[in-house]
Structure formats: structure tokens, C-alpha cells
PDB file of N, CA and C in Angstrom:
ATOM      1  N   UNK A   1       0.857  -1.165   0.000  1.00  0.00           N
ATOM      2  CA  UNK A   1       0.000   0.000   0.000  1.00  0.00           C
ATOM      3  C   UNK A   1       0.904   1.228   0.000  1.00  0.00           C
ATOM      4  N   UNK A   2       0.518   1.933  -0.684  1.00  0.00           N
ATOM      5  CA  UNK A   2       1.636   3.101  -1.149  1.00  0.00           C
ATOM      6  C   UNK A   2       0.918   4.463  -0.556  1.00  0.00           C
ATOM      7  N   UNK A   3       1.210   5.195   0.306  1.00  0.00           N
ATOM      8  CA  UNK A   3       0.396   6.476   0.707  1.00  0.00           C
ATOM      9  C   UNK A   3       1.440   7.386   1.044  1.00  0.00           C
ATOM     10  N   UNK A   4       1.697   8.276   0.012  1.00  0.00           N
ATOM     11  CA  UNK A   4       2.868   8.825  -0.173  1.00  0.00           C
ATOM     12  C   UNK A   4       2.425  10.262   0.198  1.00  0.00           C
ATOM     13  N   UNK A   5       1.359  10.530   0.979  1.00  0.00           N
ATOM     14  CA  UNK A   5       0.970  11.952   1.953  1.00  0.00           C
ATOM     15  C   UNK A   5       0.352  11.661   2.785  1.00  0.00           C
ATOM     16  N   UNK A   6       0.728  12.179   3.980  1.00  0.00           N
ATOM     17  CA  UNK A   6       0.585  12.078   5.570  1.00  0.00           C
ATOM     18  C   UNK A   6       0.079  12.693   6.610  1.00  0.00           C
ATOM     19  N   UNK A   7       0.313  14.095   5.822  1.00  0.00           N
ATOM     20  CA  UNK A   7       0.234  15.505   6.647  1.00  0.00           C
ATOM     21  C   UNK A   7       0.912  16.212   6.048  1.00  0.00           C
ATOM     22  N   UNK A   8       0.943  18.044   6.144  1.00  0.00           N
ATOM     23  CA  UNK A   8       1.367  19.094   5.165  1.00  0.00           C
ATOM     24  C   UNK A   8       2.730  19.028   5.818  1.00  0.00           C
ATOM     25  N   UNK A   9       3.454  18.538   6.596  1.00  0.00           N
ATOM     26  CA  UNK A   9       4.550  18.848   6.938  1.00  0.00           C
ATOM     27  C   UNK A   9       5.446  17.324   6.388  1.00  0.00           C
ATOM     28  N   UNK A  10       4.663  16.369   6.148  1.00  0.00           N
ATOM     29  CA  UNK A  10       5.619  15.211   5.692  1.00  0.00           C
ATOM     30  C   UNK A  10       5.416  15.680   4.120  1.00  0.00           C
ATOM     31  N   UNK A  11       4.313  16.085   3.624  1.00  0.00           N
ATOM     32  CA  UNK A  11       4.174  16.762   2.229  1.00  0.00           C
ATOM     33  C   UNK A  11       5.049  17.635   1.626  1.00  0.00           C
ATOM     34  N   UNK A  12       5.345  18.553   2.464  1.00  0.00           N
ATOM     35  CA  UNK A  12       6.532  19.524   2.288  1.00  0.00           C
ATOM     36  C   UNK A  12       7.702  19.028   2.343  1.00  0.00           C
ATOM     37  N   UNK A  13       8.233  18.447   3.467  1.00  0.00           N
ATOM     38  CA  UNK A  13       9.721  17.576   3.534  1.00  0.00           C
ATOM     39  C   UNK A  13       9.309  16.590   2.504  1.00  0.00           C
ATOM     40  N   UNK A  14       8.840  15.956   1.688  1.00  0.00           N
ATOM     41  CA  UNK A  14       8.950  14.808   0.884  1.00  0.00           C
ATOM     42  C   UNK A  14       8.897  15.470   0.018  1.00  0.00           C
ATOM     43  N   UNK A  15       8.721  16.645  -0.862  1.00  0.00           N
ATOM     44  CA  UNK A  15       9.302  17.659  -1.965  1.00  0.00           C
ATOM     45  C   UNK A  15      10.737  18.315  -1.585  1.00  0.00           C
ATOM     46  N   UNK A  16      10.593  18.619  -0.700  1.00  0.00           N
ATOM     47  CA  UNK A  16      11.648  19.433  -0.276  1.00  0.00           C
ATOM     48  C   UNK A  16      13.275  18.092  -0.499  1.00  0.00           C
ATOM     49  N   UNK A  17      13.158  17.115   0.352  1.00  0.00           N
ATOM     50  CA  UNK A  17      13.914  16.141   0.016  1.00  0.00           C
ATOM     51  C   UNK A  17      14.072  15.593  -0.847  1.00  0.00           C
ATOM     52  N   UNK A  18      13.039  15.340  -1.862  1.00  0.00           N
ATOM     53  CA  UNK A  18      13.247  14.588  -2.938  1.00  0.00           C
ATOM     54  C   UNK A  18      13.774  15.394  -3.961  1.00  0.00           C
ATOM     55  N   UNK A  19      13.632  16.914  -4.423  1.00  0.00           N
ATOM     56  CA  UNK A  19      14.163  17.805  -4.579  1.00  0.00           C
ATOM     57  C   UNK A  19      15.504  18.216  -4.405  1.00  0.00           C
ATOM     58  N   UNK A  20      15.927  17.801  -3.442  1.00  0.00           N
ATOM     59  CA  UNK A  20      17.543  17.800  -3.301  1.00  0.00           C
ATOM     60  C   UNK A  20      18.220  16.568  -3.731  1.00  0.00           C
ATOM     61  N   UNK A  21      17.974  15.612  -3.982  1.00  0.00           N
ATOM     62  CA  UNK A  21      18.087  14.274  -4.046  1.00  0.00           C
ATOM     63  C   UNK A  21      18.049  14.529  -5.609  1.00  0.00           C
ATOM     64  N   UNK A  22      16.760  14.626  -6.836  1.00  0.00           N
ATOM     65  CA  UNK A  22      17.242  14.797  -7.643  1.00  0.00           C
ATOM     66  C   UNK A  22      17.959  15.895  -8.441  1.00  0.00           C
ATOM     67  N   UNK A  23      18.551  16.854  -7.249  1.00  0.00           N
ATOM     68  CA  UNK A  23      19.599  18.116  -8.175  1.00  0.00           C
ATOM     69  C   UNK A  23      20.295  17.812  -8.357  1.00  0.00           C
ATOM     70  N   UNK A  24      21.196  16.169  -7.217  1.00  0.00           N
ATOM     71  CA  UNK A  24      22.744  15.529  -7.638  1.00  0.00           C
ATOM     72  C   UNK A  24      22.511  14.608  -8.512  1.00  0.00           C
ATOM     73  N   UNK A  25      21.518  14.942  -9.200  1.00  0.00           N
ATOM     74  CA  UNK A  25      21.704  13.718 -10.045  1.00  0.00           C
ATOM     75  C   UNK A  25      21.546  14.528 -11.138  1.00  0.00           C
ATOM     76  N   UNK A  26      21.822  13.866 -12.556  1.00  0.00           N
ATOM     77  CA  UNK A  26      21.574  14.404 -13.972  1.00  0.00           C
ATOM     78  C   UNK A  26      20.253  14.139 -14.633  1.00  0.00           C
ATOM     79  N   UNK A  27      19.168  13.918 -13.779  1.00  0.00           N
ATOM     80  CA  UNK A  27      17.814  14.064 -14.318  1.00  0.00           C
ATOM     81  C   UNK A  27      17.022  14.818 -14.675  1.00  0.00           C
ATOM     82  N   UNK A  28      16.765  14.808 -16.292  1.00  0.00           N
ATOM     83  CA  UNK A  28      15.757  16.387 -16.468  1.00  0.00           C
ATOM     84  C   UNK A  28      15.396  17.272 -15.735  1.00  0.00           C
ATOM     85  N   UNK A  29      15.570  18.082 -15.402  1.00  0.00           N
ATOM     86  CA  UNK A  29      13.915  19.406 -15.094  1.00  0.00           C
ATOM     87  C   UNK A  29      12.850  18.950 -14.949  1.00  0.00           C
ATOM     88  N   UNK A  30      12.167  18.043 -16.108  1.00  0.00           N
ATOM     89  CA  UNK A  30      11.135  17.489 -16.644  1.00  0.00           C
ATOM     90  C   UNK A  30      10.678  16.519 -15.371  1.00  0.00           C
ATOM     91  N   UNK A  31      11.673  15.506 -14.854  1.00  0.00           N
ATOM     92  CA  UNK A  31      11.120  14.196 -14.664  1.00  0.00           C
ATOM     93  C   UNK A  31      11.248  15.070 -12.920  1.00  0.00           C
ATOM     94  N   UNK A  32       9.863  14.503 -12.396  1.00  0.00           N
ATOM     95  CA  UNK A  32       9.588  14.554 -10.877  1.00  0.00           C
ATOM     96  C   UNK A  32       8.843  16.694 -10.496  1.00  0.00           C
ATOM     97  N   UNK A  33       8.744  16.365 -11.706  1.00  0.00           N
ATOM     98  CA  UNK A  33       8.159  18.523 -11.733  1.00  0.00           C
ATOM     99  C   UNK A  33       7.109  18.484 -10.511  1.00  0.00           C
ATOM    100  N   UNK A  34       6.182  17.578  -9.872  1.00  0.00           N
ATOM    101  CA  UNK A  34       5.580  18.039  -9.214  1.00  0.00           C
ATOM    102  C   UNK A  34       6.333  18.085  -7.680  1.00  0.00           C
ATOM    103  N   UNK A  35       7.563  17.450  -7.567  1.00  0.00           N
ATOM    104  CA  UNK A  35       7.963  17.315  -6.380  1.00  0.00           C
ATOM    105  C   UNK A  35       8.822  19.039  -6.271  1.00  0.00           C
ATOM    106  N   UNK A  36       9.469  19.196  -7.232  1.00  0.00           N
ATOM    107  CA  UNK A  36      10.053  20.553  -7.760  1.00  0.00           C
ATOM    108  C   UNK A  36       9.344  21.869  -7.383  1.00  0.00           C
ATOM    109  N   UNK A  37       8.183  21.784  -8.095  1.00  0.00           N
ATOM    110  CA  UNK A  37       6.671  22.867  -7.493  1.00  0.00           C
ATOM    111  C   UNK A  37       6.822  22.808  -6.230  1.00  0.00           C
ATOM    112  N   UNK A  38       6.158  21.667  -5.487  1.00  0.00           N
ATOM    113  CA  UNK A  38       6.074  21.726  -3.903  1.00  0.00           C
ATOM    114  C   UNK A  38       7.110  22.120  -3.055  1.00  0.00           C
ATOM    115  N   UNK A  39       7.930  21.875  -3.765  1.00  0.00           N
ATOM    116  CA  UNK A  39       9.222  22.429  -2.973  1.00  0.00           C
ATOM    117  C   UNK A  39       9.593  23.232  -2.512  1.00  0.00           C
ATOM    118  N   UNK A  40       9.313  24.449  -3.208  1.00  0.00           N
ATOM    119  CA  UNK A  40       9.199  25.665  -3.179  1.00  0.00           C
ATOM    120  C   UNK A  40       7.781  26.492  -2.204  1.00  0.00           C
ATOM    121  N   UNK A  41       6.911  25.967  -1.739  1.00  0.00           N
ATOM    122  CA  UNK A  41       6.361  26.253  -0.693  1.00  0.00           C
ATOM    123  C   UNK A  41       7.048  26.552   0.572  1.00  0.00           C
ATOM    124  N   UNK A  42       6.227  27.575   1.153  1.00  0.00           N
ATOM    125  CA  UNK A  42       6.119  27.777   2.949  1.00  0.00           C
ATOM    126  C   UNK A  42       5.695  26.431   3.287  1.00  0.00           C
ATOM    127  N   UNK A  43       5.853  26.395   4.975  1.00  0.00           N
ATOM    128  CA  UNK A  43       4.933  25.971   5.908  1.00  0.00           C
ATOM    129  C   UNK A  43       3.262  26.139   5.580  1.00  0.00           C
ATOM    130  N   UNK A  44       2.976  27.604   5.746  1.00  0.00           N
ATOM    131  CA  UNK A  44       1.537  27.812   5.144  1.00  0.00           C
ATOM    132  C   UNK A  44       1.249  27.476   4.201  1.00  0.00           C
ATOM    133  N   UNK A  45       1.749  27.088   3.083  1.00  0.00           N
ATOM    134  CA  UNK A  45       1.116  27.030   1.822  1.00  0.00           C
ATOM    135  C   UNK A  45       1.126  25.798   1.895  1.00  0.00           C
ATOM    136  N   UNK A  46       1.672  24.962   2.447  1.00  0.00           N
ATOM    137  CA  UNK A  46       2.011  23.018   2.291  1.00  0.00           C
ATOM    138  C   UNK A  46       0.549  22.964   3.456  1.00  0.00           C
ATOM    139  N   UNK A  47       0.431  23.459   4.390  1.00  0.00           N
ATOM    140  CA  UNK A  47      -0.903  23.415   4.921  1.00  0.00           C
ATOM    141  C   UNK A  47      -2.195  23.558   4.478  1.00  0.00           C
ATOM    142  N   UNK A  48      -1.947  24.605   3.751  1.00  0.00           N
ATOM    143  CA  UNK A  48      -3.724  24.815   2.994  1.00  0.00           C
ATOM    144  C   UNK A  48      -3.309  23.684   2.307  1.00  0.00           C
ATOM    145  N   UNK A  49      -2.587  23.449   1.027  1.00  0.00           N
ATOM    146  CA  UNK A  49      -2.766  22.381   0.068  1.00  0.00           C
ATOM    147  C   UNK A  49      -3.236  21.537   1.223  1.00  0.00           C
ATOM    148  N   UNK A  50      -2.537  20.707   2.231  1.00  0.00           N
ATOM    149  CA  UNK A  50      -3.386  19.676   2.823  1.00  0.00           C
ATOM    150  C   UNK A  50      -4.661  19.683   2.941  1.00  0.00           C
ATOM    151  N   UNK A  51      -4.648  20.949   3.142  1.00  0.00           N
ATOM    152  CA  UNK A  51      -6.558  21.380   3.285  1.00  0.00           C
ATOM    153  C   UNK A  51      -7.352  20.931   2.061  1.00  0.00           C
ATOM    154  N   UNK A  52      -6.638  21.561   1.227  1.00  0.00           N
ATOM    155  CA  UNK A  52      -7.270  21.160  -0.118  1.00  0.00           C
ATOM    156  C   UNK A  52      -7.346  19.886  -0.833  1.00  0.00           C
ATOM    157  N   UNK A  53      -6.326  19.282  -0.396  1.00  0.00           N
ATOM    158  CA  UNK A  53      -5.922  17.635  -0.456  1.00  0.00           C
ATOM    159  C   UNK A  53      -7.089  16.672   0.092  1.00  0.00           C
ATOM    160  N   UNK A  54      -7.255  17.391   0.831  1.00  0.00           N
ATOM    161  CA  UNK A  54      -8.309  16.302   2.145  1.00  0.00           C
ATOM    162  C   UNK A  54      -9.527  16.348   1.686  1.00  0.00           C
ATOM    163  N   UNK A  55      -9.912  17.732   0.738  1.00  0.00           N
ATOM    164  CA  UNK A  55     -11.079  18.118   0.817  1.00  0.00           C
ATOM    165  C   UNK A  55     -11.279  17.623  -0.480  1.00  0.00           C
ATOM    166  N   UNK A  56     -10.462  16.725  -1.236  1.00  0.00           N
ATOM    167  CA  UNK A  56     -10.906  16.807  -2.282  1.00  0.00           C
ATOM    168  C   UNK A  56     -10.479  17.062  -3.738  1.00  0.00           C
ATOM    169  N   UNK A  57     -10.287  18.363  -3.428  1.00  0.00           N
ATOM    170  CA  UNK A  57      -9.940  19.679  -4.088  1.00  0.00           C
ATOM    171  C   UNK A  57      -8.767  19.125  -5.310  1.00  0.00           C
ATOM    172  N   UNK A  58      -8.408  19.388  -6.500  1.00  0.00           N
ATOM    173  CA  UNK A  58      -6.999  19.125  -7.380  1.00  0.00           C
ATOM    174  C   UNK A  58      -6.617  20.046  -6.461  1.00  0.00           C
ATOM    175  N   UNK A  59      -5.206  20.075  -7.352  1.00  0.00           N
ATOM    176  CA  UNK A  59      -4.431  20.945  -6.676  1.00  0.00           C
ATOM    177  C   UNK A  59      -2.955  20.929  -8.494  1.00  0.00           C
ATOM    178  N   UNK A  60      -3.362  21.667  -9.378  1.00  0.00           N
ATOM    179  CA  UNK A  60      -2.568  21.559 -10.266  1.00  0.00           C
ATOM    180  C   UNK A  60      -1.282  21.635 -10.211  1.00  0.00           C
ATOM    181  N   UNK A  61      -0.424  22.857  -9.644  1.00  0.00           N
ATOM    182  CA  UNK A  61       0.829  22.523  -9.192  1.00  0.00           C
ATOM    183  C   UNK A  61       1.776  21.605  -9.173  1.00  0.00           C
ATOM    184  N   UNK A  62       0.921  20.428  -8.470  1.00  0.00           N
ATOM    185  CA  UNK A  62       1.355  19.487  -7.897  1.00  0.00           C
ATOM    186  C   UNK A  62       0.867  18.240  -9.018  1.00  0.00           C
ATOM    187  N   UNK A  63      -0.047  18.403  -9.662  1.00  0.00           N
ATOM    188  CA  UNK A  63      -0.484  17.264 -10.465  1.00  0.00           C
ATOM    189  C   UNK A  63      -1.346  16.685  -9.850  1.00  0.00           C
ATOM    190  N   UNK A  64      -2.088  16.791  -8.365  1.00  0.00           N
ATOM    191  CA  UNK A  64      -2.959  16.372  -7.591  1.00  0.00           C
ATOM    192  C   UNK A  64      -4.381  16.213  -8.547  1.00  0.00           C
ATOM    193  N   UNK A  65      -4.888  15.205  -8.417  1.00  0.00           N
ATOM    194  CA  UNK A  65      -6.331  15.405  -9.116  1.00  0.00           C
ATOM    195  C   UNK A  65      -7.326  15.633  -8.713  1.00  0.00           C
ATOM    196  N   UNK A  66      -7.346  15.418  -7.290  1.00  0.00           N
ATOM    197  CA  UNK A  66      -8.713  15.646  -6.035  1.00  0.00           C
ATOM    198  C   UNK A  66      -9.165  14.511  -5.939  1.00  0.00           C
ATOM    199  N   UNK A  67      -8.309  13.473  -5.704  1.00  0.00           N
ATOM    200  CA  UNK A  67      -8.722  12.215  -5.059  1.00  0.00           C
ATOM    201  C   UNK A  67      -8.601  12.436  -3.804  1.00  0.00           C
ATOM    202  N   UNK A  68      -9.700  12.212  -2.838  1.00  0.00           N
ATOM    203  CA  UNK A  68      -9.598  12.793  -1.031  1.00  0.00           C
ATOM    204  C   UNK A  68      -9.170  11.811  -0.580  1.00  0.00           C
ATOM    205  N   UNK A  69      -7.729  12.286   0.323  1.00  0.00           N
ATOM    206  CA  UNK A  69      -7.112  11.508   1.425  1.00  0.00           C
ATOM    207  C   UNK A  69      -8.252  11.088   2.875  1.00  0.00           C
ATOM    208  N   UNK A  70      -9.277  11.212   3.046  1.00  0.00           N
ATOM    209  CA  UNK A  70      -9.964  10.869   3.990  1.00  0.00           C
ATOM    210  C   UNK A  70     -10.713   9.336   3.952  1.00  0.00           C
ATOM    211  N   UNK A  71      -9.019   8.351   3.844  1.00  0.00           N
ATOM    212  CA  UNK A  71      -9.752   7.299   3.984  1.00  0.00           C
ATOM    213  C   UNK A  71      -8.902   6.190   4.972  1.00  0.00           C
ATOM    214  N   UNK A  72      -9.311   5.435   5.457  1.00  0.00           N
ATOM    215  CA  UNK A  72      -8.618   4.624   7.044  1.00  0.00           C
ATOM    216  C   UNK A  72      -8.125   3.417   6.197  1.00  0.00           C
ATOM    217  N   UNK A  73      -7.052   3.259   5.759  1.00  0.00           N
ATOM    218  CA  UNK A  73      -6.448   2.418   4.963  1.00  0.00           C
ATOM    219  C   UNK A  73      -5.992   1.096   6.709  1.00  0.00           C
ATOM    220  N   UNK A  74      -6.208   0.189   6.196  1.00  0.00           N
ATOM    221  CA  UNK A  74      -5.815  -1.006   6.964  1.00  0.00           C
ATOM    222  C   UNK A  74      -5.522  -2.390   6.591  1.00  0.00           C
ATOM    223  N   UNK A  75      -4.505  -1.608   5.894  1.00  0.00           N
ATOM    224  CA  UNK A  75      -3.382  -2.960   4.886  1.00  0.00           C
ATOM    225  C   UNK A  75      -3.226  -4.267   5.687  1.00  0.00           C
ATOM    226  N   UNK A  76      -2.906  -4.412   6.755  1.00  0.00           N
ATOM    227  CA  UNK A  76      -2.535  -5.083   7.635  1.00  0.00           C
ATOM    228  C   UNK A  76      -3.610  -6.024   7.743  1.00  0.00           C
ATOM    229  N   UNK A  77      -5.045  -5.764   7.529  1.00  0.00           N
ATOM    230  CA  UNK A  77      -6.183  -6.522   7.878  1.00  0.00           C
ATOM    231  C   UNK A  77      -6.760  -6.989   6.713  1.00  0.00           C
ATOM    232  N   UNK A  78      -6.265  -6.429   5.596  1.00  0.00           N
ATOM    233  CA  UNK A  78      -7.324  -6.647   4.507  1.00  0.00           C
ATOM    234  C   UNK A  78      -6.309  -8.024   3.481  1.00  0.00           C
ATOM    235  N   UNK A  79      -7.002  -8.947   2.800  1.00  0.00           N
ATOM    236  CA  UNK A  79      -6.696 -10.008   2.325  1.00  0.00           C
ATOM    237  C   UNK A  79      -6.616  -9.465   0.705  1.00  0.00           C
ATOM    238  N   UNK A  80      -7.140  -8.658   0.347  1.00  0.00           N
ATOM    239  CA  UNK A  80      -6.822  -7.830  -1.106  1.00  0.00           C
ATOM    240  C   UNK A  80      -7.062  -6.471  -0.769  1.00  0.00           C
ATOM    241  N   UNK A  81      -6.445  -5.509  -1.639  1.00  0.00           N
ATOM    242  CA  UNK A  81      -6.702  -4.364  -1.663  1.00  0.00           C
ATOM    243  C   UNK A  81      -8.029  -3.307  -2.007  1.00  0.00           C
ATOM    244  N   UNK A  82      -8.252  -2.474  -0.849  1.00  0.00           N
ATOM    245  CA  UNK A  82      -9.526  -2.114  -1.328  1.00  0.00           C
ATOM    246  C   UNK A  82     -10.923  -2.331  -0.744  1.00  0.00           C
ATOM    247  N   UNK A  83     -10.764  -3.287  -0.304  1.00  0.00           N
ATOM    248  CA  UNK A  83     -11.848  -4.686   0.388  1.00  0.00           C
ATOM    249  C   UNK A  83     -13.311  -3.477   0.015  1.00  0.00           C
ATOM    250  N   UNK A  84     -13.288  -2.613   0.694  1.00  0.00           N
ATOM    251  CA  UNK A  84     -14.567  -2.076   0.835  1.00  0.00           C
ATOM    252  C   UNK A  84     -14.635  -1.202  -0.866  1.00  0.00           C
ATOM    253  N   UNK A  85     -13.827  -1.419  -1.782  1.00  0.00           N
ATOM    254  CA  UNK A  85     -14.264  -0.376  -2.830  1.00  0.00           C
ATOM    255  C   UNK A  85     -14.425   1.090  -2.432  1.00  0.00           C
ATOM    256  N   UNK A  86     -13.549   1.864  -1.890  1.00  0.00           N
ATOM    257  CA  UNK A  86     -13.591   3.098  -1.227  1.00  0.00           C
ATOM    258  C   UNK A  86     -12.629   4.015  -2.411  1.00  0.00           C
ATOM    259  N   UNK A  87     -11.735   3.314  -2.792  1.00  0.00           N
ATOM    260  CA  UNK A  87     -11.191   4.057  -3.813  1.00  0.00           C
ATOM    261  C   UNK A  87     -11.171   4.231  -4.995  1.00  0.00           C
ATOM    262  N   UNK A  88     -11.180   5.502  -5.657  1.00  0.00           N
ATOM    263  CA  UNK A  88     -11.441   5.662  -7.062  1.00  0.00           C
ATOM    264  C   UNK A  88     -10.345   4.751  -8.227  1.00  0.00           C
ATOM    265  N   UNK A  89     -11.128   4.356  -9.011  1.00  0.00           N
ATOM    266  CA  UNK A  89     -10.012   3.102 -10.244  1.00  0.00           C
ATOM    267  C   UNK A  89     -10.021   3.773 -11.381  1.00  0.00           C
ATOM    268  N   UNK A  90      -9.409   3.307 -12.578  1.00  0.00           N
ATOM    269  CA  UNK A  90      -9.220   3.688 -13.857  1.00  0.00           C
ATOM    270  C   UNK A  90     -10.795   3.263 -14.622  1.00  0.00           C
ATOM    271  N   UNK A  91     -10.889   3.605 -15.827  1.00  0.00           N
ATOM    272  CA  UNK A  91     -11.965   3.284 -16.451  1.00  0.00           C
ATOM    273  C   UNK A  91     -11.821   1.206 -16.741  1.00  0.00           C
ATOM    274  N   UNK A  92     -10.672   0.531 -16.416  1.00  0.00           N
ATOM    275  CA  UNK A  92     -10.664  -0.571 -16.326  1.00  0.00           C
ATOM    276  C   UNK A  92     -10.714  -1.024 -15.584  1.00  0.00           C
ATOM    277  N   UNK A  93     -10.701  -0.203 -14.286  1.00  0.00           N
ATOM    278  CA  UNK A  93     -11.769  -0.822 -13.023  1.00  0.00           C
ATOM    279  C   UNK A  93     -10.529  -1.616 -12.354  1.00  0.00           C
ATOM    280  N   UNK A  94      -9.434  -1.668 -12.489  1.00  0.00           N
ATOM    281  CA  UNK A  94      -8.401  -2.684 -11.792  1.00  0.00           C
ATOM    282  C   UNK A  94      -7.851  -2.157 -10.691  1.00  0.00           C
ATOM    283  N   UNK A  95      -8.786  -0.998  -9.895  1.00  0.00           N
ATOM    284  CA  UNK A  95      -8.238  -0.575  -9.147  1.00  0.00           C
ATOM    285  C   UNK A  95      -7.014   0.488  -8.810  1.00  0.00           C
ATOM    286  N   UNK A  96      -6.702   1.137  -9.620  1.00  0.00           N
ATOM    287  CA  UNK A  96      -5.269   1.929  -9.560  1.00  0.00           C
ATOM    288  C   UNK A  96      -5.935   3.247  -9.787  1.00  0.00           C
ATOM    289  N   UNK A  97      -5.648   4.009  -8.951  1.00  0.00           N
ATOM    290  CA  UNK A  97      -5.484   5.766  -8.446  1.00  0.00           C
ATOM    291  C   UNK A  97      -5.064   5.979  -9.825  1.00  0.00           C
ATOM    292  N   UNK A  98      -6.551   7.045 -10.190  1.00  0.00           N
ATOM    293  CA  UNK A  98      -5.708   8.131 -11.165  1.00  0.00           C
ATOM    294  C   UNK A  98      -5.691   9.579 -10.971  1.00  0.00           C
TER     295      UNK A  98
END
């Protein structure tokens, strides 16, 4: 289970870090642009986005689409992913976040 936002402050350090991570390297501009954007935030501004994150909301910047983080993921218990159908899938229905 992959949940790669936590809160606006692990949101911010996980741009902010990953951001430094790919400047030593020789990887496009191009590749990881939304971690690049976020990076460049305040404190305040990595907060509202959470706000906006939670609520729903895209968030273009970032490439966010407004899939809402308000859901009690419990990997640990569940025998496939999903169990309750709570999360949004592709038009092929296989389950994967778009």
C-alpha cells in the first residue's frame, strides 16, 4: 500500500527532500516537476494544500487530481486491496489511483 501523503509537513519535507536528491543527479527538469513545485512552498502554503488535499480539491501545481485523502487504509487486515471499494479506479476498473 503506497500512501505517499501524511500531513502538510511530511508533504513539504517529501518535496523538499526529494528535490535535493534529484539536483545531484543528472535528471531532467522534466522528470519529478511536481515534487520541484512543492518544494518551493512555505509551511503555510504546504498546509492549505493539505486542506485542499483532504477536501478533495486538485491541486494543479502538484499534479494532484482531487482524489480525497480521507480514507482509514488497513493494509494489515485486509486479504486484497480495497476490500470495501472506497477508492477511485481507472476506467478498467483494476483498481489503480488516477
Amino acid at each position: 500500500m503506497h500512501v505517499p501523503y501524511r500531513g502538510p509537513r511530511q508533504l513539504l519535507g517529501k518535496f523538499q527532500e526529494s528535490t535535493k536528491a534529484l539536483e545531484a543527479t543528472d535528471i531532467v527538469p522534466e522528470f519529478a516537476w511536481h515534487w520541484r513545485a512543492g518544494s518551493q512552498w512555505s509551511v503555510d502554503e504546504a498546509e492549505a494544500t493539505w486542506h485542499r488535499m483532504r477536501a478533495g480539491e486538485p491541486v494543479p501545481p502538484i499534479g494532484w487530481t482531487g482524489a480525497s485523502l480521507d480514507l482509514t487504509a488497513r493494509p494489515l487486515q485486509w486479504t486484497v486491496s480495497d476490500p470495501e471499494g472506497m477508492l477511485p479506479s481507472t476506467d478498467d476498473d483494476v483498481g489503480v489511483l488516477v
